[in-house]
Protein backbone atom coordinates (compact mmCIF):
# COMPACT_ATOMS: atom_id res chain seq x y z
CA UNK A 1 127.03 44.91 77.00
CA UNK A 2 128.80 42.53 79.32
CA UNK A 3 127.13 41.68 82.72
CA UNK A 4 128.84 43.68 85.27
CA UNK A 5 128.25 46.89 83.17
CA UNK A 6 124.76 45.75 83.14
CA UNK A 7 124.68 45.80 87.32
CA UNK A 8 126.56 49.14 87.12
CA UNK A 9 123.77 50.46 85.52
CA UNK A 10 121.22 48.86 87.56
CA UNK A 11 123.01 49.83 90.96
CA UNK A 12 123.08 53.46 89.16
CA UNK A 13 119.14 53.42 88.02
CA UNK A 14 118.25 52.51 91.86
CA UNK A 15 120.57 55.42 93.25
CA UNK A 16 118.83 57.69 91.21
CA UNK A 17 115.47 56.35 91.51
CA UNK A 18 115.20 56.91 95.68
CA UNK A 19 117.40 60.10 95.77
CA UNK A 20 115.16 61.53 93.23
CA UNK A 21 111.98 60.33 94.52
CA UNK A 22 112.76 61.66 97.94
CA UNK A 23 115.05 64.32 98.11
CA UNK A 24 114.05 65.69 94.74
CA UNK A 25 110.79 67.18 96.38
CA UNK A 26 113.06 69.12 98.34
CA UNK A 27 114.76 70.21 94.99
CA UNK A 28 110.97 70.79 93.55
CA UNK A 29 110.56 73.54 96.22
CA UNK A 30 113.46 75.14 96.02
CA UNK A 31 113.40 75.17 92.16
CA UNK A 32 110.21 77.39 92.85
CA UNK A 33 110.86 79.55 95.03
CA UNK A 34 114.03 79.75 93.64
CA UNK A 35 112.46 81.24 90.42
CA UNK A 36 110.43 83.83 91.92
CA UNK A 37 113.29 84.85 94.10
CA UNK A 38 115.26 85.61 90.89
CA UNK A 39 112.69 88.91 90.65
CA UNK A 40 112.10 89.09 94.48
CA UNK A 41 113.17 92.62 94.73
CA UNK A 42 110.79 93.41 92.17
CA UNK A 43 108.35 91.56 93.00
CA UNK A 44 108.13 92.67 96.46
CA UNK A 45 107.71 96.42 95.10
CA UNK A 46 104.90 95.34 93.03
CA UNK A 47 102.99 94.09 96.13
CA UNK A 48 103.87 96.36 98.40
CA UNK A 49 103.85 99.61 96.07
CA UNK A 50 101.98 102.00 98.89
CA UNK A 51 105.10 101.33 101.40
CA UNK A 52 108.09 101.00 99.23
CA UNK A 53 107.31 103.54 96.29
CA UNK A 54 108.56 107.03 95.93
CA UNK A 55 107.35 108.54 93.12
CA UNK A 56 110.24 111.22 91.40
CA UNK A 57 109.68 114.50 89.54
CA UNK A 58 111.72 117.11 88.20
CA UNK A 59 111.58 119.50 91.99
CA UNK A 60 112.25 116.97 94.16
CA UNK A 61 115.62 117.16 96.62
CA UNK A 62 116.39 114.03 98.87
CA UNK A 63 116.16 115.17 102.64
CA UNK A 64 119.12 115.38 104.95
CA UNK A 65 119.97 111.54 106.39
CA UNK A 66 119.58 113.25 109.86
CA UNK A 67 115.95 113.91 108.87
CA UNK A 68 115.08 110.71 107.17
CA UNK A 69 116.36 109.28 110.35
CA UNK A 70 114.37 110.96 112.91
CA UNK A 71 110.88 110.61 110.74
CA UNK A 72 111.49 106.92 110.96
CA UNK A 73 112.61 106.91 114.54
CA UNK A 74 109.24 108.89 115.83
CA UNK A 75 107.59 105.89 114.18
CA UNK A 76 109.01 103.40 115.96
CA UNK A 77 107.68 101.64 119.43
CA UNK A 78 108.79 102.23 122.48
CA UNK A 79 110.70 98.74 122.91
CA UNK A 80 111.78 99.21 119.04
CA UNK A 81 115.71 99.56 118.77
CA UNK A 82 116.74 101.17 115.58
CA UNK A 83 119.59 98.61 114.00
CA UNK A 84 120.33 100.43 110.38
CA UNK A 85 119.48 102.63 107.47
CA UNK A 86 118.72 100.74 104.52
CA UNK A 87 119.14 103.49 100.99
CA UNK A 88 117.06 102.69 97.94
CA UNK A 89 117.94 100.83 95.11
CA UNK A 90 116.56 102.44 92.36
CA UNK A 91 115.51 105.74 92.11
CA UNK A 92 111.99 106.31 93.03
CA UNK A 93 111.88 103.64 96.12
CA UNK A 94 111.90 104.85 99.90
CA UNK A 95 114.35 104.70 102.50
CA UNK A 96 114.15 101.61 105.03
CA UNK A 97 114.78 102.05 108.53
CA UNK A 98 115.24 98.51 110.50
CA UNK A 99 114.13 98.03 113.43
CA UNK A 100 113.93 95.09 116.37
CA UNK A 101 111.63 94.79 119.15
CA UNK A 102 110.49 91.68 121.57
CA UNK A 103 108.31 88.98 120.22
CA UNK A 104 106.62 86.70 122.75
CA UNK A 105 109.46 84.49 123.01
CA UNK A 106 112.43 86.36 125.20
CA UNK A 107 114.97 84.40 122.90
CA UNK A 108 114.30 86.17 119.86
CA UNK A 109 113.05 90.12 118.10
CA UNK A 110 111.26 90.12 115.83
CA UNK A 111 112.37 92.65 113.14
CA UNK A 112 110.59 95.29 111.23
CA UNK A 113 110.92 98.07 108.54
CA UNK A 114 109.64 101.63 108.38
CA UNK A 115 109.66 103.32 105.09
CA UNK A 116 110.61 106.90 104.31
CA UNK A 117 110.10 109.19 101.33
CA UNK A 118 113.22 110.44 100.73
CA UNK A 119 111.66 113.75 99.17
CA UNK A 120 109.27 114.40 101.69
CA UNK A 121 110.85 113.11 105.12
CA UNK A 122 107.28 111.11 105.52
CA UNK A 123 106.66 107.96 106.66
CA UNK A 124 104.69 105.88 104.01
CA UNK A 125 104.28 102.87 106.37
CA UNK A 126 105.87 99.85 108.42
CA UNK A 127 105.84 96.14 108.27
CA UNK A 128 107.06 92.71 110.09
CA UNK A 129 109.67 91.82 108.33
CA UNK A 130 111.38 88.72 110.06
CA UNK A 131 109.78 86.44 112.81
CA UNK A 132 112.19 83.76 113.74
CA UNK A 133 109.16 81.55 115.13
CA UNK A 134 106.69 82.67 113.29
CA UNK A 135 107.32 82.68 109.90
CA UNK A 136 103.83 82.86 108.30
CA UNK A 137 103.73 86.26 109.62
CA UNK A 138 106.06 87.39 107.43
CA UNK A 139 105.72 89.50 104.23
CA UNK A 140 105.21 86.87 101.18
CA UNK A 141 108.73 87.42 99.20
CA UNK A 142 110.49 87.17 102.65
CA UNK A 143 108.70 83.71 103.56
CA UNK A 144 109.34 82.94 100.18
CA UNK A 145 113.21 83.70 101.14
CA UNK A 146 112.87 81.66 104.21
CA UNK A 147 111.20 78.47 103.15
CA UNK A 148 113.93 78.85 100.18
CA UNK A 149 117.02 77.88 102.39
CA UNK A 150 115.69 76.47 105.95
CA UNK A 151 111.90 75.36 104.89
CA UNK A 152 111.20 77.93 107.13
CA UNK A 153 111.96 75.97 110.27
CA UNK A 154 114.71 78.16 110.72
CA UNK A 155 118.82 76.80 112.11
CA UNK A 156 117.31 73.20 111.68
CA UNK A 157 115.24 73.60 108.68
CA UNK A 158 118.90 75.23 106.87
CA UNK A 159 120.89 71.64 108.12
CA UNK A 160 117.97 69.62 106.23
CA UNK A 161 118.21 71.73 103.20
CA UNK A 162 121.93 71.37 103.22
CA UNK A 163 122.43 68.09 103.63
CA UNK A 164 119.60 67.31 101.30
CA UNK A 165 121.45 69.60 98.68
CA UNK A 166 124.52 67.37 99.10
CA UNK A 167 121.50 63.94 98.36
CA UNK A 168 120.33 66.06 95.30
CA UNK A 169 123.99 66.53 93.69
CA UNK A 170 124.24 63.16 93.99
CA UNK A 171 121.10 62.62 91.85
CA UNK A 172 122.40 64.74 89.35
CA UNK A 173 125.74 63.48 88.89
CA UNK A 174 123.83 59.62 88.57
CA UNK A 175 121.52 60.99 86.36
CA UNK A 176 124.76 62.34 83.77
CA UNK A 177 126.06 59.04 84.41
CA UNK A 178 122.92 57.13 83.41
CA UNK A 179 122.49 59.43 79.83
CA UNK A 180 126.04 59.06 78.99
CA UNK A 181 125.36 57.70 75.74
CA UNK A 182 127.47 54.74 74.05
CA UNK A 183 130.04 56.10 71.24
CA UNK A 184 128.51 57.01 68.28
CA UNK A 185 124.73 57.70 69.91
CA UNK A 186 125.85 61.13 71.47
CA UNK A 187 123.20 63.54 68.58
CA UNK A 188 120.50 60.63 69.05
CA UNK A 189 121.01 61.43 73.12
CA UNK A 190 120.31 65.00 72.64
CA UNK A 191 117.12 64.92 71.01
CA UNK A 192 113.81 64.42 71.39
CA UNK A 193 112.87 61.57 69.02
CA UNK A 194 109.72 63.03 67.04
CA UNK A 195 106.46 60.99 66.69
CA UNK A 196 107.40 59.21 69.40
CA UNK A 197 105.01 57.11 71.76
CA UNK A 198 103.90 58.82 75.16
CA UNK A 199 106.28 56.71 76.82
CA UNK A 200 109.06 57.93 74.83
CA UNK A 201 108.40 61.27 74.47
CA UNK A 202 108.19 60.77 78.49
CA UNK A 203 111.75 59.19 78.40
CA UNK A 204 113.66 61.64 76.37
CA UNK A 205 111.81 64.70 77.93
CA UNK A 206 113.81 63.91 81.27
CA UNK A 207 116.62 63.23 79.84
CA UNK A 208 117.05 66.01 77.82
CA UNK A 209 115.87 67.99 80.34
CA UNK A 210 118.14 66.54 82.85
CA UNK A 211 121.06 67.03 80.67
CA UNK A 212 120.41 70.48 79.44
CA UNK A 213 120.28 71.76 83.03
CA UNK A 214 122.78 69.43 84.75
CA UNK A 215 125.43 72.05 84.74
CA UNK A 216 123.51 74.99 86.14
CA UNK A 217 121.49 72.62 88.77
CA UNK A 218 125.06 71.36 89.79
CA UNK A 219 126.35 75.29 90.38
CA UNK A 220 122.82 76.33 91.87
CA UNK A 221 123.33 73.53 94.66
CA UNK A 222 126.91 73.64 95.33
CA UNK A 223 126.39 77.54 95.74
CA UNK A 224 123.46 77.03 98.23
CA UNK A 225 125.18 74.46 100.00
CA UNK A 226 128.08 77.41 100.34
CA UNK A 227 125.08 80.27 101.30
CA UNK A 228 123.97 77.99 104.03
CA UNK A 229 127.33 76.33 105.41
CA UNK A 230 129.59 79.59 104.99
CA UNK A 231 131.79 78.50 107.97
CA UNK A 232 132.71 74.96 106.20
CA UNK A 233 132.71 77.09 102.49
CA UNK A 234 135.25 79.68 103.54
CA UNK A 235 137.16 77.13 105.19
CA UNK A 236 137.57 75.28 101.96
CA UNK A 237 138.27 78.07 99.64
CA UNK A 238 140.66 79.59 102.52
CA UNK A 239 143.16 76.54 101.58
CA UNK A 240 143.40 77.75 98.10
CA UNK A 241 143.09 81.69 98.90
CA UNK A 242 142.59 83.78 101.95
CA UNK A 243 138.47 85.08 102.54
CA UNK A 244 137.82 87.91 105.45
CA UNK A 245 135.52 87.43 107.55
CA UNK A 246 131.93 88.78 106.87
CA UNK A 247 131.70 91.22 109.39
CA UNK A 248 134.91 91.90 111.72
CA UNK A 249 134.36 93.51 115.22
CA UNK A 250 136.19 97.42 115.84
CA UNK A 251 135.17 99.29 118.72
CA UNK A 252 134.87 103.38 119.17
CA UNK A 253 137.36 104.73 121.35
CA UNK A 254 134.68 105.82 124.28
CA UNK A 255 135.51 109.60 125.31
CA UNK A 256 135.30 110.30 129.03
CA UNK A 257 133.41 113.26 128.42
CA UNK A 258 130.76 114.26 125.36
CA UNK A 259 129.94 111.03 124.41
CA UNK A 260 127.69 112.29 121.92
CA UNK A 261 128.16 110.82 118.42
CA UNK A 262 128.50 112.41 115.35
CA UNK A 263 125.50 112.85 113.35
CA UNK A 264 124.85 110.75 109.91
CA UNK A 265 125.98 113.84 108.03
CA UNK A 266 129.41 113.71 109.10
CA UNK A 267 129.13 110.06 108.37
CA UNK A 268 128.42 110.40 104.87
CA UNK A 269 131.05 113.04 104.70
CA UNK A 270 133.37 110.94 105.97
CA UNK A 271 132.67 108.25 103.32
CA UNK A 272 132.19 110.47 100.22
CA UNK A 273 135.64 111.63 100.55
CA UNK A 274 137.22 108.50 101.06
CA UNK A 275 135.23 107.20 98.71
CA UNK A 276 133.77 109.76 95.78
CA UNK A 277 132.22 107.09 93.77
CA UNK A 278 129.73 104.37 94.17
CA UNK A 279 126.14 103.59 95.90
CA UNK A 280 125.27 103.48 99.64
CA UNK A 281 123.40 100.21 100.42
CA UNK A 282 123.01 101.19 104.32
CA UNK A 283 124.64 102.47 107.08
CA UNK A 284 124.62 100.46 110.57
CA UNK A 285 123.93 102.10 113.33
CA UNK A 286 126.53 101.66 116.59
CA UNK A 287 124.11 99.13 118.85
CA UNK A 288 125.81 100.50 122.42
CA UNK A 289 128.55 103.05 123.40
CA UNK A 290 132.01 101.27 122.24
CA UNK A 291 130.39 99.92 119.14
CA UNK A 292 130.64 101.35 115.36
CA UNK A 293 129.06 103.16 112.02
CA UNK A 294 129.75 100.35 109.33
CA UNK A 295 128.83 101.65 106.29
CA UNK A 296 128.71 99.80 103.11
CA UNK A 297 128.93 102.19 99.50
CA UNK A 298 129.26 99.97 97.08
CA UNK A 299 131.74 100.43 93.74
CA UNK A 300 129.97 101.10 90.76
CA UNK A 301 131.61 97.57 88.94
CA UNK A 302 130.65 95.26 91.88
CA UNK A 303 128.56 92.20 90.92
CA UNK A 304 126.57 91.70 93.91
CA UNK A 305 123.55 94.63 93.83
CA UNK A 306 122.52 93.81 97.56
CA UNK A 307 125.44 93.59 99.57
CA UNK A 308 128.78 95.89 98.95
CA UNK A 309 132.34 94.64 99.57
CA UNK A 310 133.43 97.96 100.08
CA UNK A 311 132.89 99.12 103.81
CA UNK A 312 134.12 101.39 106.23
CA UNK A 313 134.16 100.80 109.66
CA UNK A 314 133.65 104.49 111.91
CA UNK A 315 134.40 105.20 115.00
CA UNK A 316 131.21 106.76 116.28
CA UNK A 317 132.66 109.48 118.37
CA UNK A 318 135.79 110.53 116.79
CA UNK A 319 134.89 109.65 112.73
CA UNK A 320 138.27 107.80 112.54
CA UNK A 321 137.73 105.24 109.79
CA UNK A 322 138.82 101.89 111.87
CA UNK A 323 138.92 99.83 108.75
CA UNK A 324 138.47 99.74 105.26
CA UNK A 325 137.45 97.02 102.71
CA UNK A 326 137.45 97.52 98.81
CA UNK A 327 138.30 95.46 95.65
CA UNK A 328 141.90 96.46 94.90
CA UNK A 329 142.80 94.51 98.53
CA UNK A 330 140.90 91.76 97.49
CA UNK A 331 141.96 87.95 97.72
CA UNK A 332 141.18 85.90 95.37
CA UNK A 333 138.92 84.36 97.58
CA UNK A 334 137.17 87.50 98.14
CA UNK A 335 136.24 87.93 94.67
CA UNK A 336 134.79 84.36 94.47
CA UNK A 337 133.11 85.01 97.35
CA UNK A 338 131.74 88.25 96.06
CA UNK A 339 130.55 86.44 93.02
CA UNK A 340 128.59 83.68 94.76
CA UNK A 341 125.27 84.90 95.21
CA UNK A 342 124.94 87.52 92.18
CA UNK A 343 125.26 83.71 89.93
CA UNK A 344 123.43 81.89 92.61
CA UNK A 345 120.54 84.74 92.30
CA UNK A 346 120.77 85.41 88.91
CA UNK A 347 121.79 89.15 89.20
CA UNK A 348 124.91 88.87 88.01
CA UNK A 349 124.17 88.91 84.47
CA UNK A 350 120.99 91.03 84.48
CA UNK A 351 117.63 90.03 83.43
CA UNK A 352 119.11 87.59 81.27
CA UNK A 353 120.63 85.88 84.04
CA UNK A 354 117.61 86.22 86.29
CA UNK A 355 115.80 84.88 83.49
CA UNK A 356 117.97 81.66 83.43
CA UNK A 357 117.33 81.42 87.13
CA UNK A 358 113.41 81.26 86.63
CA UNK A 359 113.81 78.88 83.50
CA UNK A 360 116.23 76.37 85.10
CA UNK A 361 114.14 76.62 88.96
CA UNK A 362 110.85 74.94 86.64
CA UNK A 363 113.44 72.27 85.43
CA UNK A 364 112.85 69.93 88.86
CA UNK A 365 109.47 70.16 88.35
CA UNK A 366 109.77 68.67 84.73
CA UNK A 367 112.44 65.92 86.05
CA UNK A 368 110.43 65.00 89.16
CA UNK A 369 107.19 64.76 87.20
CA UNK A 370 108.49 62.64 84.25
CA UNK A 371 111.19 60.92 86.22
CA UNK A 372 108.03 59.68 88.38
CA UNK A 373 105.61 58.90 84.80
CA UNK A 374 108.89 56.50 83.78
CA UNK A 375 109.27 55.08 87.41
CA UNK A 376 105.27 53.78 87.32
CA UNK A 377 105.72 52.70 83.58
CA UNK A 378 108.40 50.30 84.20
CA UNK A 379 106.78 49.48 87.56
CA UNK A 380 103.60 48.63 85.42
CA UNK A 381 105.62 46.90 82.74
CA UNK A 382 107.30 44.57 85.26
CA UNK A 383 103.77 43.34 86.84
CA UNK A 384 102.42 42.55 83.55
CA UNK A 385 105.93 40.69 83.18
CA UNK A 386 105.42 38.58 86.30
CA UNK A 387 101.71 37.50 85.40
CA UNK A 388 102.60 36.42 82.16
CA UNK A 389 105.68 34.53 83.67
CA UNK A 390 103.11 33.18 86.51
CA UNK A 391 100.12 32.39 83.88
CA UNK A 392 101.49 29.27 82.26
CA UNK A 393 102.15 27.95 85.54
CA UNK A 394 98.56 28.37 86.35
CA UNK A 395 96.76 27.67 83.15
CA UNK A 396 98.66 24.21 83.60
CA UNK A 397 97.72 23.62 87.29
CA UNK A 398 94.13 24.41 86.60
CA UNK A 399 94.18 21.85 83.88
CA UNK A 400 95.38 19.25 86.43
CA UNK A 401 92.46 19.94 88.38
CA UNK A 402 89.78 19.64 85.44
């Protein structure tokens, strides 16, 4: 090995050493949360079974949405503004009504959920769901959610977490380029070498480790650097393929007379025969007289569970569908788009996918704990170094002095 590679390697080590000993706490705690975010749906329904449980038998018959509607809307606060219908997502879970009200600061609502048996029309209960300044207050898979992308320090706390994710895919890439073994060495650099010393075992545990998960680590931070800067994400992918916008504005055509809109009913109606298949995720409700129903059904074959591509847009007076999105007018784009957080989450491939979320959001925790046992090993190795170097020097002096 010739002396400039040697310096590469060095200059690589260092990299590696500060971006992982700094930034890579960042990536400890999102590895974490991370994993338990991979079940959060379920594991918010195991902690909250009371409010978000609806247990189903042979008799029962979902209530009208009109119905659901109003039992949540008695429930709500004077100041509370109802925003949208939330449906469940598996049988035997209630119906979420979301709602906003003020929270001491005038800048902000907080937001809340009440929670509806769809059998009986009854309301099983409400919570805080989202308080912008306040997160602590918040239900324990949603701070979870929170501290996940912004630290829970909300707009600033998402910048850090960005441009810490761009730090941390730097680490990873040094870290491939550090293992890249010489020819010939390539098995050898895939194992763990048995009856090995602690320091050793140490050694090849990270970088095994490190290797194994490079590749998922890589896509886990590029796609949360995408989640949190969409705007700079869409713009890139729109040079290689048109993406709409999330959510594009239409406005009701406001009658002069009998500005009453049409009930949820109709709505559903409307969207069952344009389109017959598929599951509701929720229905918006129009926010002020020109505004819209947005409804979101989503196709049976879409990847992402949560949040449906295909949408309707309603006038809320007349029931003229403004606009429609679905698959077959997809971009390209679109679909990647679509695909993003379903692999980012996990959901995309079930619970074996989920189950590679948890597994690979433990993997920081490995490479920060036995990236940091190596980094005081050689630290300990060079100080005996430099007393040994320093000792002859001193045994000689003191036998000047005698």
């Amino acid at each position: 090995m010739d002396l400039p590679q040697k310096s590469r390697r060095k200059f690589w080590l260092k990299v590696h050493l500060y971006l992982g000993l700094f930034a890579g706490v960042v990536l400890v705690l999102m590895g974490l949360t991370g994993s338990l975010l991979a079940f959060g749906s379920t594991l918010d329904t195991w902690l909250n079974p009371a409010l978000m449980r609806a247990p189903v038998s042979n008799e029962n018959t979902i209530k009208p949405l009109d119905d659901i509607v109003s039992a949540g809307l008695k429930a709500l606060p004077p100041d509370g503004k109802a925003i949208n219908l939330d449906f469940p997502r598996h049988p035997g879970l209630a119906f979420q009504l979301w709602f906003e009200q003020p929270s001491p600061n005038a800048n902000y609502l907080e937001r809340h959920q009440v929670f509806i048996n769809p059998f009986t029309g009854l309301v099983t209960g409400q919570r805080l769901l989202i308080d912008f300044e306040r997160p602590w207050r918040d239900p324990l898979m949603d701070f979870i959610l929170r501290f996940h992308y912004s630290l829970a320090l909300g707009s600033m706390g998402m910048n850090i977490v960005g441009f810490i994710g761009l730090a941390l895919l730097f680490s990873v890439l040094t870290g491939l380029i550090l293992w890249w073994p010489s020819p010939g060495k390539l098995i050898k650099a895939l194992k763990i070498k048995r009856n090995a010393s602690y320091e050793r075992l140490n050694f090849d545990l990270h970088k095994t480790c490190g290797f194994y998960t490079a590749i998922i680590l890589v896509f886990l931070i590029l796609s949360g650097v995408y989640l949190i800067f969409p705007d700079y994400g869409r713009a890139l992918v729109n040079v290689f393929s048109p993406v709409a916008g999330p959510w594009p504005m239409y406005q009701s055509t406001v009658p002069k007379e009998n500005k009453k809109p049409i009930s949820l009913a109709e709505v559903k109606a409307i969207t069952d025969a344009r389109f017959p298949d598929g599951e509701y995720r929720w229905i918006v409700f129009p926010q002020n007289d020109s505004d819209v129903y947005l409804v979101g059904k989503r196709e049976i074959n879409e990847v992402n569970l949560k949040i449906p591509y295909r949408s309707l847009w309603i006038d809320q007076y007349s029931g003229k569908i403004l606009h429609v999105r679905e698959n077959r007018t997809a971009t390209a784009g679109d679909t990647f788009e679509q695909w993003l957080y379903p692999l980012h989450s996990g959901e995309a491939f079930g619970l074996t996918g989920q189950s590679i979320i948890l597994i690979t959001g433990l993997a920081p925790l490995m490479l920060y704990v036995t990236g940091s046992i190596r980094w005081l090993q050689k630290r300990r190795v060079k100080k005996v170094r430099k007393t040994q170097k320093q000792l002859p020097g001193k045994l000689e002096k003191q036998s000047l002095l005698d």
